[in-house]
C-alpha atoms as a PDB file:
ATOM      1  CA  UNK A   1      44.843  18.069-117.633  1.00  0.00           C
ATOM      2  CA  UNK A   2      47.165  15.545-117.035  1.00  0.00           C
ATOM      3  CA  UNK A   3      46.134  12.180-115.326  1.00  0.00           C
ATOM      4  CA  UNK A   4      48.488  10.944-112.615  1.00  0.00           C
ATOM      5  CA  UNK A   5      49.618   7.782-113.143  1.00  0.00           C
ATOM      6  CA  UNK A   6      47.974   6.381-109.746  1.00  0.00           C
ATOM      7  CA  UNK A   7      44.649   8.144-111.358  1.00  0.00           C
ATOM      8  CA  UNK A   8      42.431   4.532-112.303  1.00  0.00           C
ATOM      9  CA  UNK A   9      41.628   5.462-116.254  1.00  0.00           C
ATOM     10  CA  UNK A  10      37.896   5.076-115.338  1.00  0.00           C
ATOM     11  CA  UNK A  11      37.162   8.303-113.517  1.00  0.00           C
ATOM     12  CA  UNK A  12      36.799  11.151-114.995  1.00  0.00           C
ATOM     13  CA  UNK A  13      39.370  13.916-113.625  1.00  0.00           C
ATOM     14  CA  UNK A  14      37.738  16.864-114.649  1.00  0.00           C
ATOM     15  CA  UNK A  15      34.991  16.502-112.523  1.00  0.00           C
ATOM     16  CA  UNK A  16      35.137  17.258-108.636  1.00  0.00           C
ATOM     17  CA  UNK A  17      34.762  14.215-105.779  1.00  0.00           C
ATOM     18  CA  UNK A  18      34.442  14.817-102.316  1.00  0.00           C
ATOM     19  CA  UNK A  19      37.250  12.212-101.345  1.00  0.00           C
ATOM     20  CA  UNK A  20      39.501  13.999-102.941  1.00  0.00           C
ATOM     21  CA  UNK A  21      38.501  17.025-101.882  1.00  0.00           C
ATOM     22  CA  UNK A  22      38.689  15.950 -98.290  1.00  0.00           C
ATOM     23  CA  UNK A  23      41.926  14.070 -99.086  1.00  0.00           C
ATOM     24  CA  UNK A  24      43.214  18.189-100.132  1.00  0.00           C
ATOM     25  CA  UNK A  25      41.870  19.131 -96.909  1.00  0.00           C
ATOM     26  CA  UNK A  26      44.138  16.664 -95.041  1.00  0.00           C
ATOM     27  CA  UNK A  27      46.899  17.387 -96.662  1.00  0.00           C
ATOM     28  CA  UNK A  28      46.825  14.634 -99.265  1.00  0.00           C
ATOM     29  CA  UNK A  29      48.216  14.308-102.450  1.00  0.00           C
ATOM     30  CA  UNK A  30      45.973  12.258-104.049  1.00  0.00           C
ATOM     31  CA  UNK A  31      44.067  15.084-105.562  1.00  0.00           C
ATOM     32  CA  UNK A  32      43.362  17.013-109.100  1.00  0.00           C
ATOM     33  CA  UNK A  33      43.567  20.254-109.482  1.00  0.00           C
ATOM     34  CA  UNK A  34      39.964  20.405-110.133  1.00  0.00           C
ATOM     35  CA  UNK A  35      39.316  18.896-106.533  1.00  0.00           C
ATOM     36  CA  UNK A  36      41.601  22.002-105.414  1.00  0.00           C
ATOM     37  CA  UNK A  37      39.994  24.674-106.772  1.00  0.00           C
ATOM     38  CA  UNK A  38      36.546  23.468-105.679  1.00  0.00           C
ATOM     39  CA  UNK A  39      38.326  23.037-101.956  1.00  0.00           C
ATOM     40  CA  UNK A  40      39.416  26.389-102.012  1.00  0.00           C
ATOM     41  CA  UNK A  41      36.060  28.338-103.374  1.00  0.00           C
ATOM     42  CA  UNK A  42      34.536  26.607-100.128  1.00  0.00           C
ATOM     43  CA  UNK A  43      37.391  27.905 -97.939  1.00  0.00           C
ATOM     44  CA  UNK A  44      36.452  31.166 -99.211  1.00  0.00           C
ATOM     45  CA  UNK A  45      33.753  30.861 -96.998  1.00  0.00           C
ATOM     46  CA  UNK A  46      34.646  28.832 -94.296  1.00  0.00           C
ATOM     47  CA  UNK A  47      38.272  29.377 -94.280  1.00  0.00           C
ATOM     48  CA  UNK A  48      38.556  26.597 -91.160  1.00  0.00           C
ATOM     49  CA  UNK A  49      37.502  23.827 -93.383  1.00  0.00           C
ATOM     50  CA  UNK A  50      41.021  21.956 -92.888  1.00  0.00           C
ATOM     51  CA  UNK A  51      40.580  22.833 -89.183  1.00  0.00           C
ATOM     52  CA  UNK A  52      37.041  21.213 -89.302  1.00  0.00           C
ATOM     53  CA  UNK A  53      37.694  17.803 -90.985  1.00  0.00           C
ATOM     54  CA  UNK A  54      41.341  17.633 -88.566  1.00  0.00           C
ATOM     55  CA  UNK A  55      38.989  18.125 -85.446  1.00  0.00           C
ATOM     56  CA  UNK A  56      36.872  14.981 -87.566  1.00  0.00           C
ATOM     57  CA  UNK A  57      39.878  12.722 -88.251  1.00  0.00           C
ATOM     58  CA  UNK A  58      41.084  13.221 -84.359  1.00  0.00           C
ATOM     59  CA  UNK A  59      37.502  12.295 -83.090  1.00  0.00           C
ATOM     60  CA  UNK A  60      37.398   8.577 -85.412  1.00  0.00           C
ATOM     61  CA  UNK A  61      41.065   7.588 -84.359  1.00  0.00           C
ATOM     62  CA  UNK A  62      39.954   8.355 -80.594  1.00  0.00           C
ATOM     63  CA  UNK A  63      36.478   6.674 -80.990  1.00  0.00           C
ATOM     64  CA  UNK A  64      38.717   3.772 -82.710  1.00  0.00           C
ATOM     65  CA  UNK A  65      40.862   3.234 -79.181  1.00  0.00           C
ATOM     66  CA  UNK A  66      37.898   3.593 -77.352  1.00  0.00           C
ATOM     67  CA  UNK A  67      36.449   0.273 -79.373  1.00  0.00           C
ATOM     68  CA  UNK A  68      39.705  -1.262 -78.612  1.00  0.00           C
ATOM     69  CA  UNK A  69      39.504  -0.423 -74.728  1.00  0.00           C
ATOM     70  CA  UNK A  70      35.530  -2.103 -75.100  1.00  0.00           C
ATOM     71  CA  UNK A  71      37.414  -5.116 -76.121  1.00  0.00           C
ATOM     72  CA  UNK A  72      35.751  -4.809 -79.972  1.00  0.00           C
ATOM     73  CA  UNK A  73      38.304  -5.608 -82.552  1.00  0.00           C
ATOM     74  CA  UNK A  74      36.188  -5.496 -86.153  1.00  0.00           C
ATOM     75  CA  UNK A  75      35.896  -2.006 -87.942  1.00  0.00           C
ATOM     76  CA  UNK A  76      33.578  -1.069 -90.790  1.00  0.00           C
ATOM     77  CA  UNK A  77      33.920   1.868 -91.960  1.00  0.00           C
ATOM     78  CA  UNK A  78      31.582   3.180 -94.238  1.00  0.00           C
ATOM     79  CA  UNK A  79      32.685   5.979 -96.666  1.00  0.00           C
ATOM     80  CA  UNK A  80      36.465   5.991 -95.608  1.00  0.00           C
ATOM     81  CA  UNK A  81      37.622   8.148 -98.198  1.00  0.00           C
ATOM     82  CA  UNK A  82      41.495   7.952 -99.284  1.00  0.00           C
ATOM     83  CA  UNK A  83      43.959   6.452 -96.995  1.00  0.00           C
ATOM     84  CA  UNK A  84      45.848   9.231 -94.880  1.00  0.00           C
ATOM     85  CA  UNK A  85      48.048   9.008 -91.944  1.00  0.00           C
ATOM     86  CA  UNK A  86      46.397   7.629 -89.011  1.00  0.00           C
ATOM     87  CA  UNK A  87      43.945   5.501 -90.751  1.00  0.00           C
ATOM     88  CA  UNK A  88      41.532   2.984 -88.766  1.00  0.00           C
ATOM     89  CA  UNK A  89      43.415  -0.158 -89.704  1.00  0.00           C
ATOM     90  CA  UNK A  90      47.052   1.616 -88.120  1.00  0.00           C
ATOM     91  CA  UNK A  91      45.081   2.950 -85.276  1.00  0.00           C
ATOM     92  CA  UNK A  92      43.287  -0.199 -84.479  1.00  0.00           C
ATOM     93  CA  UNK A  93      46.127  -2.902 -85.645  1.00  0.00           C
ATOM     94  CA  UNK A  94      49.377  -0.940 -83.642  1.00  0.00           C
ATOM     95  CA  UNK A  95      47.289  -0.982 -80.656  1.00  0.00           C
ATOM     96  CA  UNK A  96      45.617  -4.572 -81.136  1.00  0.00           C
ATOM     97  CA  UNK A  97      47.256  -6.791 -84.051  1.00  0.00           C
ATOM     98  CA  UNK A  98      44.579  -8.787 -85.585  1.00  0.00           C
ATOM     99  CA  UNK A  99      42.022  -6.615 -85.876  1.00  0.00           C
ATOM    100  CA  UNK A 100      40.063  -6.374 -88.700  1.00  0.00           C
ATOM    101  CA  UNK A 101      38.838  -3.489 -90.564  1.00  0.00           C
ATOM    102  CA  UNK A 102      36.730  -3.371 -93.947  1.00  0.00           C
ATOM    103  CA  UNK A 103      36.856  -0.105 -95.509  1.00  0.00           C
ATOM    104  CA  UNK A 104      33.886   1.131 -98.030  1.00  0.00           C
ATOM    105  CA  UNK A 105      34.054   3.665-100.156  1.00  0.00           C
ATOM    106  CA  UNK A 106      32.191   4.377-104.033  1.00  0.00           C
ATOM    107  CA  UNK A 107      35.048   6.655-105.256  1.00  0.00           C
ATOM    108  CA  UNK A 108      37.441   4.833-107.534  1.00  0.00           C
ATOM    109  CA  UNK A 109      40.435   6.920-106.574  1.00  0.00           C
ATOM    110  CA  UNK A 110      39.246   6.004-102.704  1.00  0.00           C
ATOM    111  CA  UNK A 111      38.991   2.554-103.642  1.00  0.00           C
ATOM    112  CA  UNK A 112      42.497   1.911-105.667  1.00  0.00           C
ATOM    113  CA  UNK A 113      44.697   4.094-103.382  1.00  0.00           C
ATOM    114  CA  UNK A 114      42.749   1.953-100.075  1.00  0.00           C
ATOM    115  CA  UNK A 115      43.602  -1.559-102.205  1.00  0.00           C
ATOM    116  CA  UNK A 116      47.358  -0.275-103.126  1.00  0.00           C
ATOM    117  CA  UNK A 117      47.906   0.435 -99.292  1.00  0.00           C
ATOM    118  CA  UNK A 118      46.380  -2.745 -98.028  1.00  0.00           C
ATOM    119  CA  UNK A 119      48.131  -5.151-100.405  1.00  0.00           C
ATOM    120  CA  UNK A 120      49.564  -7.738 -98.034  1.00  0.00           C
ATOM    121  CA  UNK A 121      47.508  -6.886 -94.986  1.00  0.00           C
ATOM    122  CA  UNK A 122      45.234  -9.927 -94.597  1.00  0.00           C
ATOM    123  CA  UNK A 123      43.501  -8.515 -91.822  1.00  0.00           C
ATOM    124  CA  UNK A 124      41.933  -5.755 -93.698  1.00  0.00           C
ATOM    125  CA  UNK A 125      40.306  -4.689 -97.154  1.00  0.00           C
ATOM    126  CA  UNK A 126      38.074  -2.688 -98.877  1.00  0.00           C
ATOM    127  CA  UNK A 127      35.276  -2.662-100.678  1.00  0.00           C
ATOM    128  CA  UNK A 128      33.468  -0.464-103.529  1.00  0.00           C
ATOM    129  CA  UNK A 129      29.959   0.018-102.772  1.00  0.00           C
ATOM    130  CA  UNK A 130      27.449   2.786-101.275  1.00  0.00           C
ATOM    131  CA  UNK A 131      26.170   3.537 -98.134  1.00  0.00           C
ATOM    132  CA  UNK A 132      22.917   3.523 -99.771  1.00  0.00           C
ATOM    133  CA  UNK A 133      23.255   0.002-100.542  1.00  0.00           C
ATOM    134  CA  UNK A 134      23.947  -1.739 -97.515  1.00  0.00           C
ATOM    135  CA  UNK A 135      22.872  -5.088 -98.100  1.00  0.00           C
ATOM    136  CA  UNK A 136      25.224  -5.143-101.197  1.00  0.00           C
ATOM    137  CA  UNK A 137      27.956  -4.254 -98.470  1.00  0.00           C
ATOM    138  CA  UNK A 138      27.021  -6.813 -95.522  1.00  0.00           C
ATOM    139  CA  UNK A 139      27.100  -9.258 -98.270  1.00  0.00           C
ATOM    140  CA  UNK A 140      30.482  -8.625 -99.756  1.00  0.00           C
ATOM    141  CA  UNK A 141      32.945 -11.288 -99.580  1.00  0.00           C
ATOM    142  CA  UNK A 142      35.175  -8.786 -97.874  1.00  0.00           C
ATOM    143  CA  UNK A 143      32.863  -8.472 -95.188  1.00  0.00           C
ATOM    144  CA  UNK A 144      31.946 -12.030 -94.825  1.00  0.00           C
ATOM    145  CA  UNK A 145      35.345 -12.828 -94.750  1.00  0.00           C
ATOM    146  CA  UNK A 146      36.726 -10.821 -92.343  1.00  0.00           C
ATOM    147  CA  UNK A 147      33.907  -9.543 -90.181  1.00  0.00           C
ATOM    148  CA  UNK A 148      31.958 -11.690 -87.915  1.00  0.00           C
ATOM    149  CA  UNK A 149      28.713 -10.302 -87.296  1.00  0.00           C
ATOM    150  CA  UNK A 150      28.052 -12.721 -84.618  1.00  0.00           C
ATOM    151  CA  UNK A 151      30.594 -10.311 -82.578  1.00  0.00           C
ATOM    152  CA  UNK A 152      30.388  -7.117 -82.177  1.00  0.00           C
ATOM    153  CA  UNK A 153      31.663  -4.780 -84.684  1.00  0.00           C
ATOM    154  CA  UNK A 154      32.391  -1.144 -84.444  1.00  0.00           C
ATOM    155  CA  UNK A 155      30.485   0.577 -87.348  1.00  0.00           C
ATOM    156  CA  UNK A 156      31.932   3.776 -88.417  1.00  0.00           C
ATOM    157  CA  UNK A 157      29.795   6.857 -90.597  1.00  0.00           C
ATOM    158  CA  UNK A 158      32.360   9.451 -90.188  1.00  0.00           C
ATOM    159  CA  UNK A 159      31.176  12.293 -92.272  1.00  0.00           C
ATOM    160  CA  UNK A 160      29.432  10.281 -94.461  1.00  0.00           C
ATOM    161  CA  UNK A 161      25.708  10.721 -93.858  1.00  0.00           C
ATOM    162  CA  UNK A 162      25.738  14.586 -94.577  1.00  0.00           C
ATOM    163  CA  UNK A 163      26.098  13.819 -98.443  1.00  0.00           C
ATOM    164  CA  UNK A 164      22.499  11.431 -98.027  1.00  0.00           C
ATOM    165  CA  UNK A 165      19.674  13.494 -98.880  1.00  0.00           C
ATOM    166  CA  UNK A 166      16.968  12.375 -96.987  1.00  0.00           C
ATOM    167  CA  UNK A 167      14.904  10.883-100.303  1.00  0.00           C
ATOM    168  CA  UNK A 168      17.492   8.449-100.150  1.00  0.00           C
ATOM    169  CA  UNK A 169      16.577   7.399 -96.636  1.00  0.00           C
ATOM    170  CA  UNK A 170      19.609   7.467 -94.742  1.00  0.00           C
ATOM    171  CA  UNK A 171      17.394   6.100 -91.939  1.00  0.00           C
ATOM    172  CA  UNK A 172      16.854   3.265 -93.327  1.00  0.00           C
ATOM    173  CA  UNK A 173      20.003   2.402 -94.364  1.00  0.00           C
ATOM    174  CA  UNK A 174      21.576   3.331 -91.107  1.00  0.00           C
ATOM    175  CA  UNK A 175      18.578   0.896 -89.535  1.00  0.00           C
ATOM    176  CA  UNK A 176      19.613  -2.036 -91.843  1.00  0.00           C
ATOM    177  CA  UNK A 177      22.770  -2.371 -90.635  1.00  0.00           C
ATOM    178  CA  UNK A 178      21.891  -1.819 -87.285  1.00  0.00           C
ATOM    179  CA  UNK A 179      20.069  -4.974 -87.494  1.00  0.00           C
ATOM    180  CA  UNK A 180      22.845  -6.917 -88.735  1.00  0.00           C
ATOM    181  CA  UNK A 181      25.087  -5.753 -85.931  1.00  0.00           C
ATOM    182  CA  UNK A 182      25.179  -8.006 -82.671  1.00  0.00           C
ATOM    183  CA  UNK A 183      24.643  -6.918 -79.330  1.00  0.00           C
ATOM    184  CA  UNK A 184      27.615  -4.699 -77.695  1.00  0.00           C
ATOM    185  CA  UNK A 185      28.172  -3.234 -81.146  1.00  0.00           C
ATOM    186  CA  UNK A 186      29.216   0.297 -81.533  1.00  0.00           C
ATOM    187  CA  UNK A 187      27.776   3.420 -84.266  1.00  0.00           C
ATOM    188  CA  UNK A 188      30.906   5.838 -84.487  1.00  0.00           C
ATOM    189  CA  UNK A 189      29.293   8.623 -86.030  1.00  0.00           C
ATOM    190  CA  UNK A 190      30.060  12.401 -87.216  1.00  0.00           C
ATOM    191  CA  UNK A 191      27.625  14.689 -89.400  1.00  0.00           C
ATOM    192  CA  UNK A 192      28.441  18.689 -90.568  1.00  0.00           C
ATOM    193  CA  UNK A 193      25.669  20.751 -88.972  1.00  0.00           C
ATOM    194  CA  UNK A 194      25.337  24.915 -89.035  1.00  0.00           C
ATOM    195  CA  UNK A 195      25.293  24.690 -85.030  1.00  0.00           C
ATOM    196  CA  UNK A 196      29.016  25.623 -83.904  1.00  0.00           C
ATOM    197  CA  UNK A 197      30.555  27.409 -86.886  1.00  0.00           C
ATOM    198  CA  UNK A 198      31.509  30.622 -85.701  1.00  0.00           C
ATOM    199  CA  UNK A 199      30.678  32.403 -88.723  1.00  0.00           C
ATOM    200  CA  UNK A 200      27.358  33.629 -89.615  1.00  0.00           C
ATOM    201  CA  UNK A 201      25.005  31.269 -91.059  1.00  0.00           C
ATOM    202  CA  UNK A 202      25.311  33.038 -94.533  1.00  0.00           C
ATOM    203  CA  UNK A 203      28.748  32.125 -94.843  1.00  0.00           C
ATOM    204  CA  UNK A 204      28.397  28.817 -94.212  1.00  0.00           C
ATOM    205  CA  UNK A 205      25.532  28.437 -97.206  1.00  0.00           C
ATOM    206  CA  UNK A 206      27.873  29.991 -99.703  1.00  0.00           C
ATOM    207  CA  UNK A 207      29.961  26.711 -99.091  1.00  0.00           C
ATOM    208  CA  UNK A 208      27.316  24.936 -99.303  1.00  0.00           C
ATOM    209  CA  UNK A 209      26.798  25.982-102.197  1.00  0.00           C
ATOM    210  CA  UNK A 210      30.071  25.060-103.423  1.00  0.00           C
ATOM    211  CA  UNK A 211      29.018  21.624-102.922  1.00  0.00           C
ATOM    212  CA  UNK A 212      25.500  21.929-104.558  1.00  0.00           C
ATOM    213  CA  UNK A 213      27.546  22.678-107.693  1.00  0.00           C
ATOM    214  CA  UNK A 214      29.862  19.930-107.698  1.00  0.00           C
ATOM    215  CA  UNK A 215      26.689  17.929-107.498  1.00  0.00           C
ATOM    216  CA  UNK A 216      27.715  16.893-104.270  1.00  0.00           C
ATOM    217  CA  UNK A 217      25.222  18.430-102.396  1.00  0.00           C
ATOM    218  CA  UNK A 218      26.089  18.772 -98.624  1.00  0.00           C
ATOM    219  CA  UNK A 219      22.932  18.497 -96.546  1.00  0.00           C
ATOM    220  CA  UNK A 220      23.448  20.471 -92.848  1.00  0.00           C
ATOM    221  CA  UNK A 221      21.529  18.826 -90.089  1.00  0.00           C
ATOM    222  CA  UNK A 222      20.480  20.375 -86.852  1.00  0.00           C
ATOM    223  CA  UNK A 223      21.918  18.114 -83.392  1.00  0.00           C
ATOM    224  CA  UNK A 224      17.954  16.480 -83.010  1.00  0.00           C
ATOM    225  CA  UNK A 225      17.827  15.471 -86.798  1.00  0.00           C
ATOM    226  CA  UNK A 226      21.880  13.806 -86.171  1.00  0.00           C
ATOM    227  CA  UNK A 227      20.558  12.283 -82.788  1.00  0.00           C
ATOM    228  CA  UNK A 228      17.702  10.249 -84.635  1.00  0.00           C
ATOM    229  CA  UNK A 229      20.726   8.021 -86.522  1.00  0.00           C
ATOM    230  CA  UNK A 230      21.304   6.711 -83.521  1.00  0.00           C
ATOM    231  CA  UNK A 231      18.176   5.154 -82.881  1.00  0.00           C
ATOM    232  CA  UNK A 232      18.286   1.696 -81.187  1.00  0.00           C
ATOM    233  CA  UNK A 233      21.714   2.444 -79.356  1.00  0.00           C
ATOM    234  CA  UNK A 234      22.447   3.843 -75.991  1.00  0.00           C
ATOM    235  CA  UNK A 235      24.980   6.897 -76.143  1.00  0.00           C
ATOM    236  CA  UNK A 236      27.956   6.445 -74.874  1.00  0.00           C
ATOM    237  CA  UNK A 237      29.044   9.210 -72.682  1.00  0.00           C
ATOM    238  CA  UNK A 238      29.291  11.947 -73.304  1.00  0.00           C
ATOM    239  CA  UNK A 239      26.839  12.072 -76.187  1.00  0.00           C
ATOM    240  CA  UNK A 240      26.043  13.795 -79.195  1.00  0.00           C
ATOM    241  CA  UNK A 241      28.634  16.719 -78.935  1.00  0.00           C
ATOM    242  CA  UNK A 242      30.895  18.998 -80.856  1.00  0.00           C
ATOM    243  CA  UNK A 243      33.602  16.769 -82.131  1.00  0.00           C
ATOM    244  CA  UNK A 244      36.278  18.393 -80.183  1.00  0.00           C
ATOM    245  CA  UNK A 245      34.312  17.753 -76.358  1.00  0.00           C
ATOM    246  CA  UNK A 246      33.886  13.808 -77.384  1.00  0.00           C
ATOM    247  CA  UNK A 247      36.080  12.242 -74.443  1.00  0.00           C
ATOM    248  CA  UNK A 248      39.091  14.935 -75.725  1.00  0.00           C
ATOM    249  CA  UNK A 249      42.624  14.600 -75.650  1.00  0.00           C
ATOM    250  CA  UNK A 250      43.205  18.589 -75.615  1.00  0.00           C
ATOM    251  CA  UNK A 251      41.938  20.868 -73.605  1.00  0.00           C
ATOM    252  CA  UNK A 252      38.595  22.242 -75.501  1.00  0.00           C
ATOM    253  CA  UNK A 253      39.890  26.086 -74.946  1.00  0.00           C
ATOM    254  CA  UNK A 254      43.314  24.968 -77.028  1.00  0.00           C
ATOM    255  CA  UNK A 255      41.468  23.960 -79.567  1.00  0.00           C
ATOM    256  CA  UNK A 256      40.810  25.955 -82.881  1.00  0.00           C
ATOM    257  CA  UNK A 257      36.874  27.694 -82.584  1.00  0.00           C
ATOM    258  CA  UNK A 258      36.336  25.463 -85.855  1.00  0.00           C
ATOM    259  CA  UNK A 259      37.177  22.277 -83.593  1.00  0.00           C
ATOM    260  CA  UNK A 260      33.827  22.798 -82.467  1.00  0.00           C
ATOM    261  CA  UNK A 261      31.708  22.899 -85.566  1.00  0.00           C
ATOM    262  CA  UNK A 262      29.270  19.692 -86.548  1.00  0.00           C
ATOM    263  CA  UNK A 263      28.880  16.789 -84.377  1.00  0.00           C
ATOM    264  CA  UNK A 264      30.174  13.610 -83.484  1.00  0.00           C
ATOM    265  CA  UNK A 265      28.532  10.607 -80.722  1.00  0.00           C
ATOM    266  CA  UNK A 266      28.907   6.826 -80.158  1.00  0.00           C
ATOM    267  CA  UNK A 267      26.302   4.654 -79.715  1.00  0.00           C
ATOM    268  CA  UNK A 268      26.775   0.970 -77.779  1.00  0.00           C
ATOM    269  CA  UNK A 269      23.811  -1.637 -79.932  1.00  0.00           C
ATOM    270  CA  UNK A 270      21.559  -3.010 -76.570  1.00  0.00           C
ATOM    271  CA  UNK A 271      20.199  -6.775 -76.614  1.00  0.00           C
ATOM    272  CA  UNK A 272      16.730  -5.119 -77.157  1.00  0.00           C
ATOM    273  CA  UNK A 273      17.346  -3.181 -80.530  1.00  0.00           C
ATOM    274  CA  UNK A 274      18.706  -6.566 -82.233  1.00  0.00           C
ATOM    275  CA  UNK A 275      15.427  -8.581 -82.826  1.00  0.00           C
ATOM    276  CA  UNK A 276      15.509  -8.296 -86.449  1.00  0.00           C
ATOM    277  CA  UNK A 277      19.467  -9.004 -86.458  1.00  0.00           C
ATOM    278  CA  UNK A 278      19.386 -12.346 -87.353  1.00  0.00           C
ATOM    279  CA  UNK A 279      16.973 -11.970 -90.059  1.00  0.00           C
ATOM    280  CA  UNK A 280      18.511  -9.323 -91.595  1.00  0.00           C
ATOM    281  CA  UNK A 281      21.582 -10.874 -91.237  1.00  0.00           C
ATOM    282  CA  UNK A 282      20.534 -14.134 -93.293  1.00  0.00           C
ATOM    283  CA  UNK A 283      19.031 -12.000 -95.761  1.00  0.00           C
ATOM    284  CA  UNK A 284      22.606 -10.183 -96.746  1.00  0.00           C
ATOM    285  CA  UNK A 285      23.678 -13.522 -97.790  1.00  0.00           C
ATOM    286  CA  UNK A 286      21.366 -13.285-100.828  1.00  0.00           C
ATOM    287  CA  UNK A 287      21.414  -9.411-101.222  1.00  0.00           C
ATOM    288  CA  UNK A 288      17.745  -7.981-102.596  1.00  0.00           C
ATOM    289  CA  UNK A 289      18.746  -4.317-103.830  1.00  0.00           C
ATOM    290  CA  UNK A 290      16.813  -1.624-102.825  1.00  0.00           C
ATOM    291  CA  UNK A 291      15.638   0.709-105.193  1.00  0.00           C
ATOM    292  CA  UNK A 292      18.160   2.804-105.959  1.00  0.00           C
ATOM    293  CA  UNK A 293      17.457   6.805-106.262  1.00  0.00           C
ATOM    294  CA  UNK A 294      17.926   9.320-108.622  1.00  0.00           C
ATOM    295  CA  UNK A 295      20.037   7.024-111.047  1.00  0.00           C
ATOM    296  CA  UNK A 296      23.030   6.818-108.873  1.00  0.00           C
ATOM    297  CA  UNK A 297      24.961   3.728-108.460  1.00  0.00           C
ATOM    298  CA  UNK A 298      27.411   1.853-105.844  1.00  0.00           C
END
């Protein structure tokens, strides 16, 4: 197979990544052909995969001018993926110039493409690190330069969380940087689920599956196990829906039936759920690692 030249020479392009498999599903070209054929053996079974993650990427750039309209101008997105059209630094920085947006994502292809694109954009950057490890991430001089936690930030987990098994306790990671977050801050959140695929449930494992073998495994949460991420925050109206009936732009019965599958919510950070902030937030200064789980890395 032959490497792209944009390809970083430390990955290994035989081998599958959900970045670039989402970046396929967007209609990127920063993909392998590897990342292809594993994108269409899912669409085999859920042939409104492209339909699904469209109805995801429309949700974050309208949760994104909703932040804006709240008056909150710092982004941190967590697990961004590869720079496509309508990113959250063009959203947020042709409505508002100035604001700032720190991208994180472990995929090296993710991570070059994301630096190539930002090169002369002092307002925004990215960072390679893992949800998993947040305080490596609060304390990245990316975030500490551009982000002031002192302010409220709009956090983003946009399809992120459903590749966290729970052993690696995405709880508590979401939790940690809830506490860093000041008061006012916003959780801009989407998660696959089975509820609203309208296919039988059997279909839906055999992609899955797909993922399982990539060792990528895709974990499917029901709306009550998605609702407890946002612990700590008031929804926003009108909460924890199908991404295509958050605050839409379309009218729901134009939308594609796969518009409606998984689900999406904000959540506004109260005064009361930021006790802890300040602690944790002088802790991510000297970053203590958690243990990290079943030998992966940032």
């Amino acid at each position: 197979m032959e490497r792209p030249a944009w390809a970083p020479r430390s990955i290994d392009i035989s081998v599958p990544s959900v970045a670039r498999i989402y970046d396929y599903y967007l209609g990127g070209s920063h993909n392998f052909e590897v990342d292809r054929q594993a994108a269409r053996r899912a669409m085999e079974f859920l042939p409104g995969l492209p339909k699904i993650m469209q109805a995801n990427r429309a949700f974050m750039r309208r949760a994104v001018r909703f932040a804006l309209a709240e008056g909150i101008t710092q982004f941190l997105d967590i697990g961004s993926g590869i720079p496509t059209f309508g990113n959250v630094h063009e959203v947020a920085q042709g409505a508002r110039p100035g604001s700032r947006v720190v991208y994180v994502d472990h995929d090296p292809v993710a991570v070059t493409h994301s630096q190539a694109v930002l090169a002369g954009n002092e307002d925004a950057d990215v960072v390679a690190a893992d949800l998993r490890e947040p305080r490596e991430i609060l304390a990245s001089p990316q975030v500490q330069r551009l982000l002031d936690l002192n302010r409220p930030v709009a956090l983003l987990l946009v399809a992120i969380l459903h590749f966290v098994d729970d052993s690696d306790d995405p709880q508590g990671a979401v939790a940690e940087l809830r506490d860093a977050l000041a008061p006012g801050s916003l959780l801009i959140l989407t998660h696959a689920s089975y509820e609203g695929i309208p296919l039988p449930q059997e279909r839906s494992l055999g992609a899955v599956d797909v993922y399982h073998d990539i060792r990528n495994p895709l974990i499917m949460r029901t709306r009550e196990e998605i609702a407890r991420f946002f612990e700590g925050y008031d929804m926003v109206e009108p909460g924890l829906v199908p991404m295509a009936l958050w605050r839409p732009e379309t009218a729901p019965e134009d939308e594609e039936p796969y518009a409606f599958a998984g689900f999406a919510g904000v959540g506004r950070l109260g005064a009361r759920a930021t006790a802890g902030r300040r602690h944790a937030a002088g802790a991510a200064g000297t970053p203590m690692p958690r243990t990290r789980r079943n030998g992966r890395t940032a």
